[in-house]
Protein backbone atom coordinates (compact mmCIF):
# COMPACT_ATOMS: atom_id res chain seq x y z
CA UNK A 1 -19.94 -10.74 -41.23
CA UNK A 2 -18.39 -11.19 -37.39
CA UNK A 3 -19.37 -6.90 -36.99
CA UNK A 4 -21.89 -7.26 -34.46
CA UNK A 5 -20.73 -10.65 -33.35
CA UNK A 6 -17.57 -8.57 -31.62
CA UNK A 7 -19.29 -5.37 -31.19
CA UNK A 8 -21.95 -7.13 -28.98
CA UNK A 9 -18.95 -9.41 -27.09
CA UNK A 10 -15.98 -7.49 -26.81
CA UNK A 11 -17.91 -3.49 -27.05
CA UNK A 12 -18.56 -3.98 -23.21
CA UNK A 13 -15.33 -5.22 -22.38
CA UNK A 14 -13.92 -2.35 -24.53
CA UNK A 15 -16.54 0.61 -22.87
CA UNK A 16 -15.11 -1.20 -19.44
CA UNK A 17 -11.48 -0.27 -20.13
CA UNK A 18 -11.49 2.76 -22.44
CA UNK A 19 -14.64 4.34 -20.57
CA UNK A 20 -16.01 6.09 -23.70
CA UNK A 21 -18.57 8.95 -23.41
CA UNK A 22 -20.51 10.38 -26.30
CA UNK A 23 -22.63 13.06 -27.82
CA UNK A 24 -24.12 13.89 -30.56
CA UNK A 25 -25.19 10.22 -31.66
CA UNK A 26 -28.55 11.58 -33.09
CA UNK A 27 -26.60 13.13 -35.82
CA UNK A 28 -25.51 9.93 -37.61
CA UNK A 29 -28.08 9.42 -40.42
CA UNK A 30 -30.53 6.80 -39.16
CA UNK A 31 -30.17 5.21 -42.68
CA UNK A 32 -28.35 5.79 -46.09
CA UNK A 33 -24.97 6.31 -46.77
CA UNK A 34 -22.68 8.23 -44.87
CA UNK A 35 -19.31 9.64 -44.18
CA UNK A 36 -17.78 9.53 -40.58
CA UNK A 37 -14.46 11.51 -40.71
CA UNK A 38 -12.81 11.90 -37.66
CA UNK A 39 -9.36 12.81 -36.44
CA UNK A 40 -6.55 9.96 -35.42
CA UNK A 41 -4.63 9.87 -31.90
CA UNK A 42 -3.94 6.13 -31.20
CA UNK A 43 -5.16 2.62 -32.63
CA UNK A 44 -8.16 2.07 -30.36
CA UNK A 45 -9.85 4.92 -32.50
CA UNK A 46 -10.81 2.11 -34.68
CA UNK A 47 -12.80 0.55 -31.72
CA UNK A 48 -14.32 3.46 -30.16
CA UNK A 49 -16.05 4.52 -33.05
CA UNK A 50 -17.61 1.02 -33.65
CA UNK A 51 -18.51 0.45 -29.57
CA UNK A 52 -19.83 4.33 -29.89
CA UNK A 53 -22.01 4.21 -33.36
CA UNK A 54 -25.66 2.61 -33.67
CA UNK A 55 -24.40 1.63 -37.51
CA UNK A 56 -22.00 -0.83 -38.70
CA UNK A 57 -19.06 1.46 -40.39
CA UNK A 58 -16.99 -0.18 -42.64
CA UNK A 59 -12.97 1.44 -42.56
CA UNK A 60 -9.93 0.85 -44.47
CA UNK A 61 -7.08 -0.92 -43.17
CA UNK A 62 -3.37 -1.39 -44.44
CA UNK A 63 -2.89 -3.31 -47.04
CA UNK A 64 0.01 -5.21 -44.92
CA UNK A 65 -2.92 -6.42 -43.18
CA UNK A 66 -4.18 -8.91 -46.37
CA UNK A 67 -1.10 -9.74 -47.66
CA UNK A 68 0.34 -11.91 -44.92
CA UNK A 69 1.61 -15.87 -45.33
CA UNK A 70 0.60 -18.88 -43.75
CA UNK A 71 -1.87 -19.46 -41.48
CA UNK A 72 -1.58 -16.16 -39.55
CA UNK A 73 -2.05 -14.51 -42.22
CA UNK A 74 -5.06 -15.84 -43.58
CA UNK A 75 -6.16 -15.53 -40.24
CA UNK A 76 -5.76 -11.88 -40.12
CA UNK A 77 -6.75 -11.11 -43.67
CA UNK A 78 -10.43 -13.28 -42.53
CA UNK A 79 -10.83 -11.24 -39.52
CA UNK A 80 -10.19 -7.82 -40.39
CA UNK A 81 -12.54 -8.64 -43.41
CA UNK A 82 -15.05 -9.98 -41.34
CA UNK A 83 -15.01 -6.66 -39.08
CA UNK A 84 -15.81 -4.55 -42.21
CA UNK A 85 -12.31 -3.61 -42.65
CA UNK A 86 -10.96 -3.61 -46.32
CA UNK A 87 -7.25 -2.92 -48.05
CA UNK A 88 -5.64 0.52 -49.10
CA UNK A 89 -2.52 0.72 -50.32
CA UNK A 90 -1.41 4.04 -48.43
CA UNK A 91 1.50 4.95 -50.91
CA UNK A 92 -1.16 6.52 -52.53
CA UNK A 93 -1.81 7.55 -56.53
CA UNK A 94 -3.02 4.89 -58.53
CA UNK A 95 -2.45 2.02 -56.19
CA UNK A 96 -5.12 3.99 -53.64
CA UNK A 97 -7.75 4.29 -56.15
CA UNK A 98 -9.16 0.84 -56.29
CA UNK A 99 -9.88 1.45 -52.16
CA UNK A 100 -11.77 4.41 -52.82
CA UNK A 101 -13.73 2.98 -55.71
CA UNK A 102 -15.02 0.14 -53.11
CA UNK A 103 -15.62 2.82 -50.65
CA UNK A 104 -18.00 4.50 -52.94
CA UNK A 105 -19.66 1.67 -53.55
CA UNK A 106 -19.82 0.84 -50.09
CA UNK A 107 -21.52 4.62 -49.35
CA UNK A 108 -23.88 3.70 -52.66
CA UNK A 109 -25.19 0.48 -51.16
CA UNK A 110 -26.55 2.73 -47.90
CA UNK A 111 -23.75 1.91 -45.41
CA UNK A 112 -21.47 3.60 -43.06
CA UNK A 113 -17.92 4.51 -44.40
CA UNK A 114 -15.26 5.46 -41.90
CA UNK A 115 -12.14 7.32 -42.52
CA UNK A 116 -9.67 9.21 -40.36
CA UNK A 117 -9.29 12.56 -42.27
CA UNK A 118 -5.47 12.90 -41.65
CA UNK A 119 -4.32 9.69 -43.16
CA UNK A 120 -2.24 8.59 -40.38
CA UNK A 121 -2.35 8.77 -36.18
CA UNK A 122 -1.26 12.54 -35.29
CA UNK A 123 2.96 12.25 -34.31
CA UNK A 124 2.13 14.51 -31.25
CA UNK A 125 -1.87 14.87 -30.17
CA UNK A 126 -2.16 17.97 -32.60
CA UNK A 127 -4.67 18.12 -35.64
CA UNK A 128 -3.03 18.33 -38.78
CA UNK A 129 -3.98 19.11 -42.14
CA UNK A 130 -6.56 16.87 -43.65
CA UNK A 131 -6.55 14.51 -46.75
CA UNK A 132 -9.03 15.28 -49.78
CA UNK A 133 -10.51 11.72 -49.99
CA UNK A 134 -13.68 12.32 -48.03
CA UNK A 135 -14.46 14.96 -50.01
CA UNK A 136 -14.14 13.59 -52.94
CA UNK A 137 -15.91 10.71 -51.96
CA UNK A 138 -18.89 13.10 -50.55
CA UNK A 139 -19.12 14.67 -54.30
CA UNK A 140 -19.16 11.54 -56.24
CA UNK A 141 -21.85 9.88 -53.77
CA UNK A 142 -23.90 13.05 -52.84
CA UNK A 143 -23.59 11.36 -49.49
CA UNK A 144 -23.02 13.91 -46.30
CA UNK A 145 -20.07 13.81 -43.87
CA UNK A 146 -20.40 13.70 -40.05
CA UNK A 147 -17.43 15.13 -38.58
CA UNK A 148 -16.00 13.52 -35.73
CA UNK A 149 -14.38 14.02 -32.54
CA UNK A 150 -12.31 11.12 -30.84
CA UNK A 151 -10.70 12.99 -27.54
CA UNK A 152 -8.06 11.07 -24.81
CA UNK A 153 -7.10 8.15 -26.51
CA UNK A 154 -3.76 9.17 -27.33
CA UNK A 155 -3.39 9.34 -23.12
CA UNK A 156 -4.92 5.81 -23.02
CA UNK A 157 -2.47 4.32 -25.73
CA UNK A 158 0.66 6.21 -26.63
CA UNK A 159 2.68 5.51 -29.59
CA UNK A 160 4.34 2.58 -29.12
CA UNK A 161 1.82 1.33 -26.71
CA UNK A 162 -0.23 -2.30 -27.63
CA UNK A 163 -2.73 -2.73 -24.43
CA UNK A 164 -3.96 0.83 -23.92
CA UNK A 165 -4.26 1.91 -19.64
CA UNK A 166 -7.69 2.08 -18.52
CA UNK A 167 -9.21 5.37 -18.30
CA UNK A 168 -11.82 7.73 -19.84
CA UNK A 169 -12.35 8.90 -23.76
CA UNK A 170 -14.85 11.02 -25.13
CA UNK A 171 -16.33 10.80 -29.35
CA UNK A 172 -18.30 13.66 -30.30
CA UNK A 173 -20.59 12.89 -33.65
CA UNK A 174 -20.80 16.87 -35.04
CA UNK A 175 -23.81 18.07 -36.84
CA UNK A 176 -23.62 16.15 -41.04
CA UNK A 177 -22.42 18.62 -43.19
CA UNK A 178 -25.10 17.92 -46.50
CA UNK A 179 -23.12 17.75 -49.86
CA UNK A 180 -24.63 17.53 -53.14
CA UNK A 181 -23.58 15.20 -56.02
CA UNK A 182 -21.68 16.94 -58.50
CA UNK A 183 -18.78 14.90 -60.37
CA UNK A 184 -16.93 17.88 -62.54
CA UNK A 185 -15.46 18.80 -59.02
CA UNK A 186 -12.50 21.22 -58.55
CA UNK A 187 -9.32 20.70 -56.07
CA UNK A 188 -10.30 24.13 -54.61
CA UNK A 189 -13.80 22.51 -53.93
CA UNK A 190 -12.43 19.82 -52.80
CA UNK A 191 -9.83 21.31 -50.47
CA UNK A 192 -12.69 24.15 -49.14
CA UNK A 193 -14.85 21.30 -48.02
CA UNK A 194 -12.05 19.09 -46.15
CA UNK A 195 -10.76 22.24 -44.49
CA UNK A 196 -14.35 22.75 -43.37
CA UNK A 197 -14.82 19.61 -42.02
CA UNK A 198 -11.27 19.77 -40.27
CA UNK A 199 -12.43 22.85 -38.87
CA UNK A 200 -15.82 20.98 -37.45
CA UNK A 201 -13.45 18.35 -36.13
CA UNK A 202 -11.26 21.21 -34.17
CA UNK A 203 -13.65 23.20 -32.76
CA UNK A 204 -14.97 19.83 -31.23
CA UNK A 205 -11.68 18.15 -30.00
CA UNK A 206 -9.70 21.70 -28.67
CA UNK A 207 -6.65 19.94 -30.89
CA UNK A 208 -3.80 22.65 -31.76
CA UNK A 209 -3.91 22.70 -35.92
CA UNK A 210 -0.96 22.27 -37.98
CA UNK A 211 -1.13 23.25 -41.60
CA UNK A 212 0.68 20.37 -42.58
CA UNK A 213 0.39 16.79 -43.47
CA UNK A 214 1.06 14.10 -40.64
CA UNK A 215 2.93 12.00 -42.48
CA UNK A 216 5.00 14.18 -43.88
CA UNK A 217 5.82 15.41 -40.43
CA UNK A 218 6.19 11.99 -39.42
CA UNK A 219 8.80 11.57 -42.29
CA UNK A 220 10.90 14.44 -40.71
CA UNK A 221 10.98 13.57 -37.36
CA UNK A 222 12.73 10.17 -38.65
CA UNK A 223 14.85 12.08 -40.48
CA UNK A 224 16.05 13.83 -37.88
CA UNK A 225 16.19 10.62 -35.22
CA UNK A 226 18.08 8.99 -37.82
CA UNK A 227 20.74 12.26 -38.42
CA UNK A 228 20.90 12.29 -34.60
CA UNK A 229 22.02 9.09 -34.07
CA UNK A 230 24.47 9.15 -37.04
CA UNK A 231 26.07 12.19 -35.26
């Protein structure tokens, strides 16, 4: 496992350029597993959490990202695996359930499991309506969620954008929110805690909230860039 190999190498190259601040690092569980759910502005979210958190967090990644050919892609399937990044396959139903199974084992074993609540990077810097996965994941596992904060990263690296500017970010580790192990769960249950933890998430970052799902936002906006230029 590379983890700390880059953390320790490129972290202060990363802290350099992205200038990350943070609070509330005393609130990640010193040890046992653990949920860090925060909300999604850009790509280097992914970095500043790892460069920010005393723990190794493992995160999902697309499953594009394995399923390359040749050499390049065997060299990105080794590397993202070696960073404690593993395949989802984001259409979702059955084909997502095999990524959540290893996450839960991943929580079981005592680790660090990361996961941006929304499912996707926010279309336009507001907060939107979160996914039920973390919760779910909290129930099985009995395991509590620390929701978190990423702020200014969307400034450092808009959409589009590969080398993000230099400039200042902020990650804000909120108080864990304890759940307790209970497998007959309900989708109300389920839904009450992620809206709580989206909540947690809010009140930290000052993000506008939009009762709605990102990607289906994301799927409109398309739509109507698409109709536009048909016009």
């Amino acid at each position: 496992m590379l983890y700390w190999f880059f953390v320790k190498v490129f972290g202060p190259i990363a802290r350099h350029r992205l200038g990350p601040s943070v609070t509330g690092r005393e609130n990640i569980p010193r040890h046992g597993g653990a949920i860090i759910a925060a909300n999604h502005l850009a790509v280097i979210d992914d970095a500043l959490i790892p460069i920010t958190c005393p723990r190794m967090v493992h995160f999902m990644g697309k499953a594009e990202y394995f399923e390359g050919k040749g050499i390049k892609g065997k060299f990105k399937k080794w590397w993202f695996t070696s960073v404690g990044v593993f395949p989802v396959d984001r259409s979702g139903g059955s084909k997502s359930l095999g990524a959540l199974e290893h996450a839960r084992e991943i929580i079981e074993a005592g680790h660090l499991f990361g996961i941006h609540i929304e499912g996707t990077r926010s279309p336009d810097g507001k907060l939107y309506k979160g996914h039920t996965g973390a919760a779910r994941l909290a129930f099985e596992t009995g395991c509590p969620i620390v929701p978190t904060a990423i702020i200014g990263s969307r400034e450092l690296q808009e959409p589009g954008t590969v080398i993000p500017a230099k400039g200042r970010t902020q990650v804000i580790y909120g108080k864990p929110i304890p759940v307790a192990k209970k497998l007959d769960v309900t989708h109300d249950e389920l839904r009450e805690l992620t809206d709580r933890v989206t909540r947690e998430i809010q009140a930290m970052s000052g993000q506008e909230y939009v009762d709605e799902y990102a990607q289906k936002v994301k799927e409109q906006l398309k739509a109507q860039q698409q109709a536009a230029q048909g016009e």
